[in-house]
C-alpha atoms as a PDB file:
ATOM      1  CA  UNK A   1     -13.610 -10.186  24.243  1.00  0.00           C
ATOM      2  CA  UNK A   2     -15.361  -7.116  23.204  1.00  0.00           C
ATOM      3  CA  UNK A   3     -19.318  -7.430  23.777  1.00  0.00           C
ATOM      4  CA  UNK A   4     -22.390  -5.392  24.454  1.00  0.00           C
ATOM      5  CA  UNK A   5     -20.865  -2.438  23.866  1.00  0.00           C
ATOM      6  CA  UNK A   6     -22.593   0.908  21.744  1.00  0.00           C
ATOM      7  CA  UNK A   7     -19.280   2.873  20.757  1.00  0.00           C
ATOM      8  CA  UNK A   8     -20.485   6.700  19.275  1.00  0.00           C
ATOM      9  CA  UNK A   9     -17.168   7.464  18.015  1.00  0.00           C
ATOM     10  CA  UNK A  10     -14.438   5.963  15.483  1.00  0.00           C
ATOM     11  CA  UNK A  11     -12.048   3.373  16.486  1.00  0.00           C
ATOM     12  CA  UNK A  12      -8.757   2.931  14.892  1.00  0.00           C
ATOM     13  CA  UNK A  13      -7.184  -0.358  16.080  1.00  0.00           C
ATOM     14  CA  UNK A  14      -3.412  -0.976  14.943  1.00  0.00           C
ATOM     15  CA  UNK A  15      -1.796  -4.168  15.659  1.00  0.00           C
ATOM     16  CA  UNK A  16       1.276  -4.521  13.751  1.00  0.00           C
ATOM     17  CA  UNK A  17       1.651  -7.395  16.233  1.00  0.00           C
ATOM     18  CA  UNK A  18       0.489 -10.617  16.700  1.00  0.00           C
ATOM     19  CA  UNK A  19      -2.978 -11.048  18.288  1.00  0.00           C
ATOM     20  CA  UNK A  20      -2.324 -15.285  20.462  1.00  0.00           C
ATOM     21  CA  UNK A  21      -5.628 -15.629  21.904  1.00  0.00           C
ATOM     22  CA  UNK A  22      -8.969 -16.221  20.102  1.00  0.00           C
ATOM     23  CA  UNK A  23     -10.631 -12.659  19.777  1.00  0.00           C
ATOM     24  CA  UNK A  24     -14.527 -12.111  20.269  1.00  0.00           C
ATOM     25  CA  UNK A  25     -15.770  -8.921  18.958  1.00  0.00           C
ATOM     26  CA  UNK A  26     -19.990  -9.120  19.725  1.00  0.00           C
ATOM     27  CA  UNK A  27     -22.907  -7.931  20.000  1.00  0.00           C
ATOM     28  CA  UNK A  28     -21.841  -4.471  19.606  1.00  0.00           C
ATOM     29  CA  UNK A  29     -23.177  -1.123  17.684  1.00  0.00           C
ATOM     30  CA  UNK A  30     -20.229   0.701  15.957  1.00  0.00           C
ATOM     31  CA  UNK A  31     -21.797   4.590  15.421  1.00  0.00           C
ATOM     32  CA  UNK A  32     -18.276   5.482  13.982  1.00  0.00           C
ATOM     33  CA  UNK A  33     -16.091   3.955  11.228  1.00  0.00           C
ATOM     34  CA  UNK A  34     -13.906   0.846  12.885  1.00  0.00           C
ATOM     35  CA  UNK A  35     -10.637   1.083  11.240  1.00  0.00           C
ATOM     36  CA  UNK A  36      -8.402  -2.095  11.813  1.00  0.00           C
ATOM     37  CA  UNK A  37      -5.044  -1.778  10.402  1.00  0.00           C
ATOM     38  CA  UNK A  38      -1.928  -4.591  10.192  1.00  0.00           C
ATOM     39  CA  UNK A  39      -3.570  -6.718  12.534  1.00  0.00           C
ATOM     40  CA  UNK A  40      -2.633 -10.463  12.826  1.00  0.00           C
ATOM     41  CA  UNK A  41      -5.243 -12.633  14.639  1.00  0.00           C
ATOM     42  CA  UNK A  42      -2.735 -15.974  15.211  1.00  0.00           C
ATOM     43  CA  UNK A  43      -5.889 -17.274  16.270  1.00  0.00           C
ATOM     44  CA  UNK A  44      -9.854 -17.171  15.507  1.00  0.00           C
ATOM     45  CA  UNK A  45     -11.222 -13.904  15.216  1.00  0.00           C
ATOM     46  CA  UNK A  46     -15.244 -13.943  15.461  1.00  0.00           C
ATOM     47  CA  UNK A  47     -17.278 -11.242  15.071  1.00  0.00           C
ATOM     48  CA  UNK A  48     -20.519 -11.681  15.334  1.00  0.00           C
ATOM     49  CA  UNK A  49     -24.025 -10.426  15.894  1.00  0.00           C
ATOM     50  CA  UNK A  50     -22.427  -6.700  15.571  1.00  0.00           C
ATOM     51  CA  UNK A  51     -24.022  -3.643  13.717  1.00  0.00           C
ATOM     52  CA  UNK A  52     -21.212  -1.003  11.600  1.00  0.00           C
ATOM     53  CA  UNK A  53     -22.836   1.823  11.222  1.00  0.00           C
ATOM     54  CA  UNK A  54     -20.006   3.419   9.241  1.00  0.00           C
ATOM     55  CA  UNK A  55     -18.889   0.320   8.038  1.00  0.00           C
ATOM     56  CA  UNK A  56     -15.039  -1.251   8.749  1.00  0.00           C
ATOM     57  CA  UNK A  57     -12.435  -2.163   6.929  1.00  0.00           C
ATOM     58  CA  UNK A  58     -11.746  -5.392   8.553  1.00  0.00           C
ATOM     59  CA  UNK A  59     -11.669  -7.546   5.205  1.00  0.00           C
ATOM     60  CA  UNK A  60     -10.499  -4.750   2.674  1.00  0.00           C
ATOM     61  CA  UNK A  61      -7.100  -5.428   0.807  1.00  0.00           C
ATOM     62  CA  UNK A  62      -5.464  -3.043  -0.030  1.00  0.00           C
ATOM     63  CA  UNK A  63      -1.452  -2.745   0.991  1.00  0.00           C
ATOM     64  CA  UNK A  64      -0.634  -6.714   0.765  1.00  0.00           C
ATOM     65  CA  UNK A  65       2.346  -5.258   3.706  1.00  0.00           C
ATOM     66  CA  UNK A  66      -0.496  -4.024   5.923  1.00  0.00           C
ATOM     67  CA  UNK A  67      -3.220  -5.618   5.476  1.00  0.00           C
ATOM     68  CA  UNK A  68      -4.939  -7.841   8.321  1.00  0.00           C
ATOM     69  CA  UNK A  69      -3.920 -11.558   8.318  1.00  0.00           C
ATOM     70  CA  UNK A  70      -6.490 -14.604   9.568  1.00  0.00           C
ATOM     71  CA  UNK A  71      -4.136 -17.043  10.097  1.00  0.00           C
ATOM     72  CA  UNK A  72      -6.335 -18.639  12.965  1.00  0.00           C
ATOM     73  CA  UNK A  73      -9.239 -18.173  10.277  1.00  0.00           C
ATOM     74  CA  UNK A  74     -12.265 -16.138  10.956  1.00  0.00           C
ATOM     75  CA  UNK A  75     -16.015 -16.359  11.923  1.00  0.00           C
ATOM     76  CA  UNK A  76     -18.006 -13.356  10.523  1.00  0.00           C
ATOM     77  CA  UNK A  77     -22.083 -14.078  11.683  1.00  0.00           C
ATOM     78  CA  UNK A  78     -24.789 -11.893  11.224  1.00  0.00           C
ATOM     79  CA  UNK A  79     -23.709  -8.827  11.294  1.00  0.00           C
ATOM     80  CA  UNK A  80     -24.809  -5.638   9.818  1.00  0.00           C
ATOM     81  CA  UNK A  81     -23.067  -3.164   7.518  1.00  0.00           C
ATOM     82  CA  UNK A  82     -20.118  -3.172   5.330  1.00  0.00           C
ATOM     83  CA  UNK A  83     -17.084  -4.919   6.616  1.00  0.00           C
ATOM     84  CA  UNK A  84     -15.125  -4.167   3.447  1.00  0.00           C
ATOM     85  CA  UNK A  85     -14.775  -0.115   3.106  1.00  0.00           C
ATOM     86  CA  UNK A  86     -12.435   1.897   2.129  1.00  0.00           C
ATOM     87  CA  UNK A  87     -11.329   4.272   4.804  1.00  0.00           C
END
């Protein structure tokens, strides 16, 4: 669980592995871009009540080989800013 947090710089999260427990990413401010890359959330990934400043590129498809994988489906709710850019 990642909540309440105000981050001021980029985050780059790689996670060519496999993520087993639900994640919670929450009321949050994200200054800086929030690059995930080859993540695989086995389970539910929520996200929720966040603001992305810079934007992320949680939901952009772009390499099919590295791009992040919902296979425990996710929960995006009210948040603010792009979740789809380009890094």
């Amino acid at each position: 669980m990642f909540t309440g947090n105000i981050v001021m710089s980029d985050i780059d999260y790689q996670m060519g592995g496999h993520n087993n427990e639900e994640m919670v990413i929450s009321d949050n401010i994200f200054y800086g871009f929030f690059s995930f890359f080859d993540c695989i959330f086995e389970k539910q990934l929520i996200v929720k009540n966040n603001i992305f400043k810079k934007g992320t590129d949680l939901l952009t498809r772009e390499n099919k080989g590295f791009d992040n994988c919902f296979y425990g489906g996710v929960i995006l709710t009210d948040n603010i800013g792009p979740l789809n850019v380009m890094p």
